[in-house]
PDB file of N, CA and C in Angstrom:
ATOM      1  N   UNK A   1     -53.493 -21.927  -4.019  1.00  0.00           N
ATOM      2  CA  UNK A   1     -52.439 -20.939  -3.991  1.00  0.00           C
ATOM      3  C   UNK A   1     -52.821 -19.827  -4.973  1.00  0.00           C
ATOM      4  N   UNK A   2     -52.537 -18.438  -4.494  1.00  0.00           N
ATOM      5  CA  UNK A   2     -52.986 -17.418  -5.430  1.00  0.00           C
ATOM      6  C   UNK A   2     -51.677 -16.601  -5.784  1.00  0.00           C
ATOM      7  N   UNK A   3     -51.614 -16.056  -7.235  1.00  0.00           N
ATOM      8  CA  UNK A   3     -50.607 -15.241  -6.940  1.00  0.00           C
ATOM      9  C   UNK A   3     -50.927 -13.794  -7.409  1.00  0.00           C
ATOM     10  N   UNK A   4     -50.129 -13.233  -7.303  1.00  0.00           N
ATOM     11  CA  UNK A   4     -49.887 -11.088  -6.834  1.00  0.00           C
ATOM     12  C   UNK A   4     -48.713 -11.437  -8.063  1.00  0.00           C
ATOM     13  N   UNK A   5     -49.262 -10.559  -8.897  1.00  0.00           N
ATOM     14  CA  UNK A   5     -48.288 -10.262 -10.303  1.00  0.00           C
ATOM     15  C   UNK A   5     -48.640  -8.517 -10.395  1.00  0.00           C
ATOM     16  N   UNK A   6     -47.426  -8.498 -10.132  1.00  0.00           N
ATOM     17  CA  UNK A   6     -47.093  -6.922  -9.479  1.00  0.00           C
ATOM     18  C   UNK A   6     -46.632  -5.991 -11.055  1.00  0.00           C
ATOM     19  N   UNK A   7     -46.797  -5.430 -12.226  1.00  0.00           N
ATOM     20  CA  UNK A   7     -45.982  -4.671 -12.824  1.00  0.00           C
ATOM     21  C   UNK A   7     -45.234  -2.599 -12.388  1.00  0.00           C
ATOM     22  N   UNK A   8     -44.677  -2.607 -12.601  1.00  0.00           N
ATOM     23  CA  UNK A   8     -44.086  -1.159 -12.365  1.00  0.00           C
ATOM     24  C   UNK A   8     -43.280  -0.797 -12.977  1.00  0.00           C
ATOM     25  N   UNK A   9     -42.909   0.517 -13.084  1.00  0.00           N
ATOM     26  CA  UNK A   9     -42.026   1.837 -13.786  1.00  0.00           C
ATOM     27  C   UNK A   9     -40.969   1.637 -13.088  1.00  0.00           C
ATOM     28  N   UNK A  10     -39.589   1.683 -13.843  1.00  0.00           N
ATOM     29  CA  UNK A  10     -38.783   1.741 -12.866  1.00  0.00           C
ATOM     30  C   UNK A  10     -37.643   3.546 -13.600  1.00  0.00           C
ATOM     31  N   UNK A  11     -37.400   4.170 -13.036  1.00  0.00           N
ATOM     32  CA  UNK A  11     -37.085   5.280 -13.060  1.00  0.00           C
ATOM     33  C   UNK A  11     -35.218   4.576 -13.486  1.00  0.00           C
ATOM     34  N   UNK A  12     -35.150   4.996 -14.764  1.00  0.00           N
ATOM     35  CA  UNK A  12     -33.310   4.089 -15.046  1.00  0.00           C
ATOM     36  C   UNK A  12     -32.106   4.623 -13.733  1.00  0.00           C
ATOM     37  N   UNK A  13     -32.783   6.253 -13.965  1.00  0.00           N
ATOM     38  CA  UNK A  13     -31.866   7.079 -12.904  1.00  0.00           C
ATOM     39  C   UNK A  13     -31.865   6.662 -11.721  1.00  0.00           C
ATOM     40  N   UNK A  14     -32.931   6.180 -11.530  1.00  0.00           N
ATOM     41  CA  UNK A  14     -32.452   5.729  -9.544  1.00  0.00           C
ATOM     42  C   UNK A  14     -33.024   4.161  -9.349  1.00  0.00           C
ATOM     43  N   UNK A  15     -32.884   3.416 -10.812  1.00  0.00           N
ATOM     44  CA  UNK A  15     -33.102   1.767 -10.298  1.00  0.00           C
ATOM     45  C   UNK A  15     -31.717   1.249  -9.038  1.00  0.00           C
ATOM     46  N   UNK A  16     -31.044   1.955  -8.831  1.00  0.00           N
ATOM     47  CA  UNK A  16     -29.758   1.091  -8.420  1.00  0.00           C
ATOM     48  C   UNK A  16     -30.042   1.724  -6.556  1.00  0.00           C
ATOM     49  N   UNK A  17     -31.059   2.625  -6.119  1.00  0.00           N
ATOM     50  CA  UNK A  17     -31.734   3.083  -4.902  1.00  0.00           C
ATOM     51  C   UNK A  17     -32.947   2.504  -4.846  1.00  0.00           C
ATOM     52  N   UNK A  18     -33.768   1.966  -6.127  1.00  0.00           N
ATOM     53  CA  UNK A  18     -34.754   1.053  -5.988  1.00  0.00           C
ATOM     54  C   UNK A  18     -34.698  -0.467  -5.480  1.00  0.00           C
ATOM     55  N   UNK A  19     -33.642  -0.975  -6.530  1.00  0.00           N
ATOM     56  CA  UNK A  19     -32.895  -2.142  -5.679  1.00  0.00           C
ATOM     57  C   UNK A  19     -32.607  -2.184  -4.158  1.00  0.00           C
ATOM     58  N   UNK A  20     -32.075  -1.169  -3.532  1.00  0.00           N
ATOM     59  CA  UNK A  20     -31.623  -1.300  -2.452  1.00  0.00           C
ATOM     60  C   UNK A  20     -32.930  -1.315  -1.469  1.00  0.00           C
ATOM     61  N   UNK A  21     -34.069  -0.471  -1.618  1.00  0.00           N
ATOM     62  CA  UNK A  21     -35.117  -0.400  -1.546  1.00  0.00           C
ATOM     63  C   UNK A  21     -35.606  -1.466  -0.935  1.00  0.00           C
ATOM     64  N   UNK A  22     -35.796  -2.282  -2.382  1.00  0.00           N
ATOM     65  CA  UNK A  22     -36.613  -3.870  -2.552  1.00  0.00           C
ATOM     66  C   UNK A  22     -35.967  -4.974  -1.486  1.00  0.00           C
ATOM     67  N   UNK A  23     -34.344  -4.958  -1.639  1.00  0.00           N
ATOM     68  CA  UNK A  23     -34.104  -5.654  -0.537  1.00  0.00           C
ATOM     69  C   UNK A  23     -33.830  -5.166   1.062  1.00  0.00           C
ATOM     70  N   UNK A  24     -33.694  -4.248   1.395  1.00  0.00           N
ATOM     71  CA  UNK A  24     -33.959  -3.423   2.855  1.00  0.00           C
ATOM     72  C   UNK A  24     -35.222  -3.757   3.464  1.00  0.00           C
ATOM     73  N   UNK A  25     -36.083  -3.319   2.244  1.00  0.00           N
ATOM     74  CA  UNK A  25     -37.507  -2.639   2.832  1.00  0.00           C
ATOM     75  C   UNK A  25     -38.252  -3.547   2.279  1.00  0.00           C
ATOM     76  N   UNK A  26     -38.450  -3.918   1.048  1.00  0.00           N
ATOM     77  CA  UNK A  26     -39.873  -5.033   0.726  1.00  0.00           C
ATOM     78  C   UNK A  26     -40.305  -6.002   0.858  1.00  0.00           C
ATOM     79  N   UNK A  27     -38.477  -6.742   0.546  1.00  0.00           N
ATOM     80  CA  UNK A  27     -38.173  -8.338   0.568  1.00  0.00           C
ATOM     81  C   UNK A  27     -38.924  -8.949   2.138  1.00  0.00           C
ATOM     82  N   UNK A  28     -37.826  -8.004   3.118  1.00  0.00           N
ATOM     83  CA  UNK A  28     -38.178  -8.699   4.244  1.00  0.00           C
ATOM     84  C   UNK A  28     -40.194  -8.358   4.640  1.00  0.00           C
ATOM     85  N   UNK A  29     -40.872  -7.474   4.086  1.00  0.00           N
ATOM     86  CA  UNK A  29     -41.858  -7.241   4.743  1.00  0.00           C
ATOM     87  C   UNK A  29     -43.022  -8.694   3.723  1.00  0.00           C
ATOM     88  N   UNK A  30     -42.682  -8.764   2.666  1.00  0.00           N
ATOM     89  CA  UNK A  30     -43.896  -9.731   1.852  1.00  0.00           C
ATOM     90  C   UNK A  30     -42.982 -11.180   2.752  1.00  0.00           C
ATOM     91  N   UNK A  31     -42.044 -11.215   2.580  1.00  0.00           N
ATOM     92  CA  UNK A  31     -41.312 -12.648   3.758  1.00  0.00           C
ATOM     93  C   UNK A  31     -42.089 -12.940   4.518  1.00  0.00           C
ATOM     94  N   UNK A  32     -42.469 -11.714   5.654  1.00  0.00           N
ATOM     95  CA  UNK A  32     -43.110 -12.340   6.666  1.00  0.00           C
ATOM     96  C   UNK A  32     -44.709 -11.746   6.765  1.00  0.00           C
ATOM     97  N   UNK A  33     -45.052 -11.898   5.848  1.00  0.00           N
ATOM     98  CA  UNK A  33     -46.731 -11.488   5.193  1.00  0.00           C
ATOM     99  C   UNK A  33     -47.224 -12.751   5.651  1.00  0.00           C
ATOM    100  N   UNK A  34     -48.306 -12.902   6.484  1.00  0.00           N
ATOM    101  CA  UNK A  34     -49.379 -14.074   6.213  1.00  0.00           C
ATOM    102  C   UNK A  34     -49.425 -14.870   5.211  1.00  0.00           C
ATOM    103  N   UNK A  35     -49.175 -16.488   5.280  1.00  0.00           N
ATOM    104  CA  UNK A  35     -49.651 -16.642   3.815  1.00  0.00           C
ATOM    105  C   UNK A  35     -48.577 -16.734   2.715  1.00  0.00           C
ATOM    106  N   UNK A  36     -47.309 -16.116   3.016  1.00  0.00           N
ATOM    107  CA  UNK A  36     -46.403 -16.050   1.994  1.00  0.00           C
ATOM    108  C   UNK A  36     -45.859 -16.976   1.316  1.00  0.00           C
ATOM    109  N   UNK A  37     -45.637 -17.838   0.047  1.00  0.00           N
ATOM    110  CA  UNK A  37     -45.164 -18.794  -0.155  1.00  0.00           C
ATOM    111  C   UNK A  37     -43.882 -18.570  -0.698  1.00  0.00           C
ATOM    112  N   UNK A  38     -43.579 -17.634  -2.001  1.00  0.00           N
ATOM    113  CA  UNK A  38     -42.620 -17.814  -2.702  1.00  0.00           C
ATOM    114  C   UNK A  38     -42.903 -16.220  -3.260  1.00  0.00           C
ATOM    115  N   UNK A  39     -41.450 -16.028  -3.723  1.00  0.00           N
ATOM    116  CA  UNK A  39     -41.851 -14.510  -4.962  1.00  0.00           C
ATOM    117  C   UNK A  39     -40.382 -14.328  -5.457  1.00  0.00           C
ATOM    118  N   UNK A  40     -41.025 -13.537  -6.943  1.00  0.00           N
ATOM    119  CA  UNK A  40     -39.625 -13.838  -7.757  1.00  0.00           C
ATOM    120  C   UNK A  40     -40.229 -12.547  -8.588  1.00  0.00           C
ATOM    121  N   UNK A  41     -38.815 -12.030  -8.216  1.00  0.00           N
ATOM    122  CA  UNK A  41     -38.583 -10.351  -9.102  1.00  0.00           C
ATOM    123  C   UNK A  41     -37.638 -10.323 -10.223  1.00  0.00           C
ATOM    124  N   UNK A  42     -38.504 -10.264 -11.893  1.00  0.00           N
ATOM    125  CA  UNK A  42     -37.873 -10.478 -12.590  1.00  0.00           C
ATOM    126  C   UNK A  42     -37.085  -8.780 -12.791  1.00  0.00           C
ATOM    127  N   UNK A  43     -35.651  -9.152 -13.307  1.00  0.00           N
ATOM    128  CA  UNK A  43     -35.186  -8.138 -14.135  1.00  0.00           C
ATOM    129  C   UNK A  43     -35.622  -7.132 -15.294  1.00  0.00           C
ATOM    130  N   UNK A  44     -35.777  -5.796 -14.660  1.00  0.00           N
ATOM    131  CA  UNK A  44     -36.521  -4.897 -15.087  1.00  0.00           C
ATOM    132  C   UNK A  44     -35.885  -4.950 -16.878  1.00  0.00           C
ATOM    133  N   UNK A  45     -36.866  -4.622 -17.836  1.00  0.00           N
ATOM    134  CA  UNK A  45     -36.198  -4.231 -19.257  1.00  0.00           C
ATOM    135  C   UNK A  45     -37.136  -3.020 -19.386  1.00  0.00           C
ATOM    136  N   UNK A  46     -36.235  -2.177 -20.048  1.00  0.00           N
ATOM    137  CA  UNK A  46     -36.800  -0.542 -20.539  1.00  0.00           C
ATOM    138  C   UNK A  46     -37.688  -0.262 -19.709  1.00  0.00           C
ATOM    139  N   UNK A  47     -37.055  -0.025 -18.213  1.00  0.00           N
ATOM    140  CA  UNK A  47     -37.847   0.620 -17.396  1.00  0.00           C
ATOM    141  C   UNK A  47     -38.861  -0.188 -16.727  1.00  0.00           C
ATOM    142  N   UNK A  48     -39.269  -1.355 -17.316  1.00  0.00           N
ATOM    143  CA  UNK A  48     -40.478  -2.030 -16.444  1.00  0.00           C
ATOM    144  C   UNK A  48     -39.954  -3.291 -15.749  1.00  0.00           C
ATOM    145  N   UNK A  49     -40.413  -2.941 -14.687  1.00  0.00           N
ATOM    146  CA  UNK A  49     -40.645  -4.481 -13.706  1.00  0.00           C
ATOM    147  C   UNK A  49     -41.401  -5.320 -13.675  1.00  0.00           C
ATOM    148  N   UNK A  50     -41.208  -6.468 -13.173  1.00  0.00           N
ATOM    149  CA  UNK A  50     -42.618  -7.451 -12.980  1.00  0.00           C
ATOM    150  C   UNK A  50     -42.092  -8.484 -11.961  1.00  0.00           C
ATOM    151  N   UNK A  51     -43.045  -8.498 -10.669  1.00  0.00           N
ATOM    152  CA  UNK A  51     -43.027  -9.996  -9.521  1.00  0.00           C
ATOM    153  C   UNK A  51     -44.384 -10.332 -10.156  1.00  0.00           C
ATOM    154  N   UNK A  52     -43.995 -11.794  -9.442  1.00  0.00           N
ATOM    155  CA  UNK A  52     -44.955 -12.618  -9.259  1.00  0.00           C
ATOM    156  C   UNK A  52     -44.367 -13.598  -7.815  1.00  0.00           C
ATOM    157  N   UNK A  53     -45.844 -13.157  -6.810  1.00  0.00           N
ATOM    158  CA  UNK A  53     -45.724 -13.522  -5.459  1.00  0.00           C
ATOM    159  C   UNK A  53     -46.414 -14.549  -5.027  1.00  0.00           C
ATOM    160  N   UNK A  54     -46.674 -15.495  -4.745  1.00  0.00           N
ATOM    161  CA  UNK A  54     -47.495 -16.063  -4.370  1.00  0.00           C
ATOM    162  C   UNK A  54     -47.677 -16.535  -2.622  1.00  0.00           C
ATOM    163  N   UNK A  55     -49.068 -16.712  -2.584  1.00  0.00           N
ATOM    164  CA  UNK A  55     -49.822 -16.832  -1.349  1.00  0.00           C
ATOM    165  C   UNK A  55     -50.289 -17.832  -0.959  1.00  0.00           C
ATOM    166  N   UNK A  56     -50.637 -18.503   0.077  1.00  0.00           N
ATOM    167  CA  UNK A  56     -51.566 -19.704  -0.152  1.00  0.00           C
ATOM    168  C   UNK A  56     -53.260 -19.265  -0.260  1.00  0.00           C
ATOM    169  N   UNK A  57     -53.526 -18.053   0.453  1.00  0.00           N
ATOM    170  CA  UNK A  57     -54.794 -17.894   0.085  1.00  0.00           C
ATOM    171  C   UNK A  57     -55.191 -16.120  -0.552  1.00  0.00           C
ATOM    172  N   UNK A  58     -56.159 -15.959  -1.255  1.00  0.00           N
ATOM    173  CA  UNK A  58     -56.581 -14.911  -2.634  1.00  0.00           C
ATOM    174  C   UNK A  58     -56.194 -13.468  -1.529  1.00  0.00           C
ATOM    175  N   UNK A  59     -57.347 -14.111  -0.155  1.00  0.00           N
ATOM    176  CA  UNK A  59     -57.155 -12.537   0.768  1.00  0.00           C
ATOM    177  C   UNK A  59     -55.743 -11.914   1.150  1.00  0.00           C
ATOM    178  N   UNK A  60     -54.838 -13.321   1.429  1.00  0.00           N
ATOM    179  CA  UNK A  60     -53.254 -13.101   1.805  1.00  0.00           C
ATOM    180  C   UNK A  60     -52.541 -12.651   0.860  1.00  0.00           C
ATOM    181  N   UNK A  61     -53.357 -12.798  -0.303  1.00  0.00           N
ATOM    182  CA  UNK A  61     -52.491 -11.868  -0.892  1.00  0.00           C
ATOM    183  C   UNK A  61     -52.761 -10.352  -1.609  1.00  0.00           C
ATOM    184  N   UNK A  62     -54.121 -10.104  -1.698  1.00  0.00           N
ATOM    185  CA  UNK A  62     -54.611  -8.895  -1.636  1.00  0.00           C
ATOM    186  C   UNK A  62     -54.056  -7.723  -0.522  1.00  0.00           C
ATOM    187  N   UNK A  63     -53.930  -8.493   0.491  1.00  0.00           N
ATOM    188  CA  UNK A  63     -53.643  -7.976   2.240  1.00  0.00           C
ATOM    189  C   UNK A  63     -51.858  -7.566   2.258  1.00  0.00           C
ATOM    190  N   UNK A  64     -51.314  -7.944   1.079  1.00  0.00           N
ATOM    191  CA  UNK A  64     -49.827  -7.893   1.078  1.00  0.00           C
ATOM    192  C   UNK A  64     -49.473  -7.155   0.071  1.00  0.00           C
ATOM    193  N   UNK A  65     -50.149  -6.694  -0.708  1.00  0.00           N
ATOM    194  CA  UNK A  65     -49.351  -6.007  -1.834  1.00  0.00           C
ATOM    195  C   UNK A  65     -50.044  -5.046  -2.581  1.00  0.00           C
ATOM    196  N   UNK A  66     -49.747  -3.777  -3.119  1.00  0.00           N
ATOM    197  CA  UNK A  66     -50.693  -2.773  -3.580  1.00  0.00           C
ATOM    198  C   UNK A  66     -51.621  -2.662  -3.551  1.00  0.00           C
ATOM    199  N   UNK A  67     -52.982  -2.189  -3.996  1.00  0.00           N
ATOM    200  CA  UNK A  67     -52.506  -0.838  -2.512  1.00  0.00           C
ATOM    201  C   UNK A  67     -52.950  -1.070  -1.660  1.00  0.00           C
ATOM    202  N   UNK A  68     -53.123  -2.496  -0.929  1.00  0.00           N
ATOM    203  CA  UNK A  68     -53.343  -2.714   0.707  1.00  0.00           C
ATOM    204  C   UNK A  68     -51.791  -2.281   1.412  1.00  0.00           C
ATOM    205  N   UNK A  69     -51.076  -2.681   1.062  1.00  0.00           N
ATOM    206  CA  UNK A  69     -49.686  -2.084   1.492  1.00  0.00           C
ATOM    207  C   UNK A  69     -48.820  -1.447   0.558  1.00  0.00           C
ATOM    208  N   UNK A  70     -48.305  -0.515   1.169  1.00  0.00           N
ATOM    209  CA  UNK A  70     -47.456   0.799   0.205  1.00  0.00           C
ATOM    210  C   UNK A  70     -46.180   0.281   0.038  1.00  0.00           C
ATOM    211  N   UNK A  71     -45.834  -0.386  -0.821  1.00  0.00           N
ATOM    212  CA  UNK A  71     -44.442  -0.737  -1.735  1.00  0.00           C
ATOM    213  C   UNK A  71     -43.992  -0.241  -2.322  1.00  0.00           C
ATOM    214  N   UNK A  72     -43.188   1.260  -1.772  1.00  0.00           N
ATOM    215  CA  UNK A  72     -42.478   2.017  -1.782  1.00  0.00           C
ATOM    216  C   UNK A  72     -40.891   1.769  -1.839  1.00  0.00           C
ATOM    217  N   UNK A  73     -40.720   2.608  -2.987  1.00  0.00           N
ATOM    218  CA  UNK A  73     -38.760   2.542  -3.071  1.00  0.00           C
ATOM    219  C   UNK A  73     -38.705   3.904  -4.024  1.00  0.00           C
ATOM    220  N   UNK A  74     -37.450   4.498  -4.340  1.00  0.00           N
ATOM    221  CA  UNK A  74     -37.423   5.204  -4.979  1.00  0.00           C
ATOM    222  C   UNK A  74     -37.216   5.614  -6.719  1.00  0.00           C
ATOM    223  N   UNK A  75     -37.934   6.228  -7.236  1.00  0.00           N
ATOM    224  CA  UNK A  75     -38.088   6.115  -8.438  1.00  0.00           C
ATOM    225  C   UNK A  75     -38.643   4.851  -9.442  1.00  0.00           C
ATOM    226  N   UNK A  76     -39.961   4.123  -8.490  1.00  0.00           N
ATOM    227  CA  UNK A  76     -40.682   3.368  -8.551  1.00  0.00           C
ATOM    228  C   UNK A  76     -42.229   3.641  -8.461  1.00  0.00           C
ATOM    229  N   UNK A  77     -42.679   3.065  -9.776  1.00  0.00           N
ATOM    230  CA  UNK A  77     -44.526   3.457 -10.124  1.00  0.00           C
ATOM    231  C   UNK A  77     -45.154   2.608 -10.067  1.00  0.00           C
ATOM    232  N   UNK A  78     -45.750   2.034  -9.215  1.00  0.00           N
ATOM    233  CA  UNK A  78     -46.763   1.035  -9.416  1.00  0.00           C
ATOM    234  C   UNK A  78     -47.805   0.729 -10.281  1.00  0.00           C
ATOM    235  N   UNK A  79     -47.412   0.133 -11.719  1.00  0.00           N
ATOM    236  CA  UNK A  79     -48.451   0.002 -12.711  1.00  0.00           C
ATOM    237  C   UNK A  79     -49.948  -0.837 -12.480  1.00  0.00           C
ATOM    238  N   UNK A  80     -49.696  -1.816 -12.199  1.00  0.00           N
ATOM    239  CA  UNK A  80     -51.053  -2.626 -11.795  1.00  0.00           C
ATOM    240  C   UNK A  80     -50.511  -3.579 -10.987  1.00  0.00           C
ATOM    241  N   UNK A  81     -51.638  -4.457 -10.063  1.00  0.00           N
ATOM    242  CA  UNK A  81     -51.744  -5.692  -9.369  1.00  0.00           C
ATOM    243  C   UNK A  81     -52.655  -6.250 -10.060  1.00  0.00           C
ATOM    244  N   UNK A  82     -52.575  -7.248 -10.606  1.00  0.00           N
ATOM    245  CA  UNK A  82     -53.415  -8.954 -10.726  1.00  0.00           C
ATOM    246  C   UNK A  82     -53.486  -9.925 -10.316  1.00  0.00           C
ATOM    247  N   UNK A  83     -54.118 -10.438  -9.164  1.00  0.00           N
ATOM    248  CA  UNK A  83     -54.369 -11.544  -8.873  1.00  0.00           C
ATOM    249  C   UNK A  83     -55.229 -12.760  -9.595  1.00  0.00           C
ATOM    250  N   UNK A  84     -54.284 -14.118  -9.759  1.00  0.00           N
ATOM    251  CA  UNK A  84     -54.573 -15.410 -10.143  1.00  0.00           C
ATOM    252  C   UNK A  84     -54.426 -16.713  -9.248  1.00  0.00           C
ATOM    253  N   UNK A  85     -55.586 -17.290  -9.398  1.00  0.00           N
ATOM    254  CA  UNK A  85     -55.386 -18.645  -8.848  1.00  0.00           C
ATOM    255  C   UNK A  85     -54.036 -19.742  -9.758  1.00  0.00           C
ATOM    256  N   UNK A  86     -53.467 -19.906  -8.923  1.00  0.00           N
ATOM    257  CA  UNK A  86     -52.269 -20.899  -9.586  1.00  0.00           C
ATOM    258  C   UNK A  86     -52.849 -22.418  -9.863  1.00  0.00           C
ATOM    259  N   UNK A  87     -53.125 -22.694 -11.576  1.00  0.00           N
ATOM    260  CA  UNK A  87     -53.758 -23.481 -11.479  1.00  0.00           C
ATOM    261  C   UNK A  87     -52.710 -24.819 -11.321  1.00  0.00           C
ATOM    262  N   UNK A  88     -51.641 -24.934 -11.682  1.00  0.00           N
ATOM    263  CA  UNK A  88     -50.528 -26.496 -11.436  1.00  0.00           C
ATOM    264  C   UNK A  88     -49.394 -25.194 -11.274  1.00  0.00           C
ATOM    265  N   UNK A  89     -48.543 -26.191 -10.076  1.00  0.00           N
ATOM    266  CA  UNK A  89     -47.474 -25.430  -9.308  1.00  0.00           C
ATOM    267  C   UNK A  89     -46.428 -27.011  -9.766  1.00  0.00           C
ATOM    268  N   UNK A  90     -45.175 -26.881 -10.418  1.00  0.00           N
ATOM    269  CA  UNK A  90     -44.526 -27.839 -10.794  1.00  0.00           C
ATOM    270  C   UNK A  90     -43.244 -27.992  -9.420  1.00  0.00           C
ATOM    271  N   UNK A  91     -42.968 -28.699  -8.458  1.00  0.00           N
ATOM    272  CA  UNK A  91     -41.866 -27.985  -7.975  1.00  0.00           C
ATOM    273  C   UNK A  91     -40.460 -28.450  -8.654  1.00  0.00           C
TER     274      UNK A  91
END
Protein backbone atom coordinates (compact mmCIF):
# COMPACT_ATOMS: atom_id res chain seq x y z
CA UNK A 1 0.00 0.00 0.00
CA UNK A 2 1.38 3.47 -0.91
CA UNK A 3 0.33 6.66 0.27
CA UNK A 4 -0.17 10.46 -1.48
CA UNK A 5 0.47 12.99 1.42
CA UNK A 6 -0.86 15.95 -0.24
CA UNK A 7 0.17 19.53 1.66
CA UNK A 8 -1.53 22.99 0.51
CA UNK A 9 -2.34 26.77 1.08
CA UNK A 10 -5.54 27.29 1.99
CA UNK A 11 -6.72 30.96 1.22
CA UNK A 12 -8.78 31.81 5.05
CA UNK A 13 -11.06 34.03 2.71
CA UNK A 14 -12.50 31.38 0.62
CA UNK A 15 -11.69 28.02 2.78
CA UNK A 16 -15.53 27.70 3.32
CA UNK A 17 -15.79 27.50 -1.17
CA UNK A 18 -12.75 25.24 -0.82
CA UNK A 19 -14.58 22.88 1.38
CA UNK A 20 -17.40 22.76 -0.79
CA UNK A 21 -14.98 22.15 -3.55
CA UNK A 22 -13.31 19.06 -1.84
CA UNK A 23 -16.57 17.48 -1.26
CA UNK A 24 -18.51 18.16 -4.77
CA UNK A 25 -15.53 17.80 -6.81
CA UNK A 26 -12.48 15.82 -5.23
CA UNK A 27 -13.92 13.50 -2.70
CA UNK A 28 -15.98 11.76 -5.23
CA UNK A 29 -13.15 11.75 -8.05
CA UNK A 30 -9.94 10.08 -5.68
CA UNK A 31 -13.25 7.57 -4.44
CA UNK A 32 -13.37 6.18 -7.58
CA UNK A 33 -9.52 6.42 -8.63
CA UNK A 34 -7.99 2.98 -9.38
CA UNK A 35 -6.52 1.58 -6.50
CA UNK A 36 -8.17 3.76 -3.91
CA UNK A 37 -8.09 2.56 -0.41
CA UNK A 38 -8.74 5.15 2.19
CA UNK A 39 -8.00 9.14 2.61
CA UNK A 40 -8.26 11.47 5.40
CA UNK A 41 -8.25 15.34 5.19
CA UNK A 42 -6.89 16.78 8.15
CA UNK A 43 -8.17 20.22 9.42
CA UNK A 44 -6.42 23.02 7.91
CA UNK A 45 -4.33 25.31 10.81
CA UNK A 46 -2.98 28.84 9.67
CA UNK A 47 -3.83 28.34 6.31
CA UNK A 48 -2.28 24.87 5.64
CA UNK A 49 -3.76 21.63 4.74
CA UNK A 50 -2.63 18.17 4.71
CA UNK A 51 -4.32 14.49 3.21
CA UNK A 52 -2.96 11.52 3.38
CA UNK A 53 -4.48 9.04 0.66
CA UNK A 54 -3.71 5.88 0.26
CA UNK A 55 -3.50 3.35 -2.69
CA UNK A 56 -2.82 -0.14 -3.01
CA UNK A 57 -0.22 0.39 -5.59
CA UNK A 58 2.89 3.51 -5.89
CA UNK A 59 1.55 4.10 -9.81
CA UNK A 60 -2.28 4.37 -8.45
CA UNK A 61 -1.36 6.72 -6.70
CA UNK A 62 0.92 8.97 -8.60
CA UNK A 63 -2.02 8.57 -11.44
CA UNK A 64 -4.53 10.22 -8.82
CA UNK A 65 -3.23 13.13 -7.37
CA UNK A 66 -1.02 16.23 -8.29
CA UNK A 67 -0.05 16.97 -10.87
CA UNK A 68 -1.22 13.84 -12.72
CA UNK A 69 -4.67 15.18 -11.87
CA UNK A 70 -5.69 18.86 -11.27
CA UNK A 71 -7.16 19.16 -7.67
CA UNK A 72 -8.66 22.17 -8.04
CA UNK A 73 -11.01 24.23 -5.58
CA UNK A 74 -10.95 27.69 -4.84
CA UNK A 75 -8.44 29.62 -3.06
CA UNK A 76 -6.32 26.49 -2.87
CA UNK A 77 -2.25 26.03 -3.58
CA UNK A 78 -0.88 22.97 -3.99
CA UNK A 79 2.32 22.84 -1.87
CA UNK A 80 3.87 19.42 -2.50
CA UNK A 81 2.98 15.60 -3.12
CA UNK A 82 5.00 12.77 -1.33
CA UNK A 83 4.66 9.51 -1.89
CA UNK A 84 5.40 6.56 0.82
CA UNK A 85 5.24 3.00 1.06
CA UNK A 86 2.99 2.24 4.17
CA UNK A 87 5.18 0.27 6.11
CA UNK A 88 2.37 -1.42 9.07
CA UNK A 89 -1.31 -0.40 8.44
CA UNK A 90 -3.01 -1.05 12.10
CA UNK A 91 -6.79 -1.48 11.36
Amino acid sequence: MYAAIVTVTIDPAQAPAAAAALMADVLPRIRSAPGFVSGYWMEPVGGQGLSVVLFEEEEQARAATPPAIGWTAPGVTVDGVEFRRVAVAVP
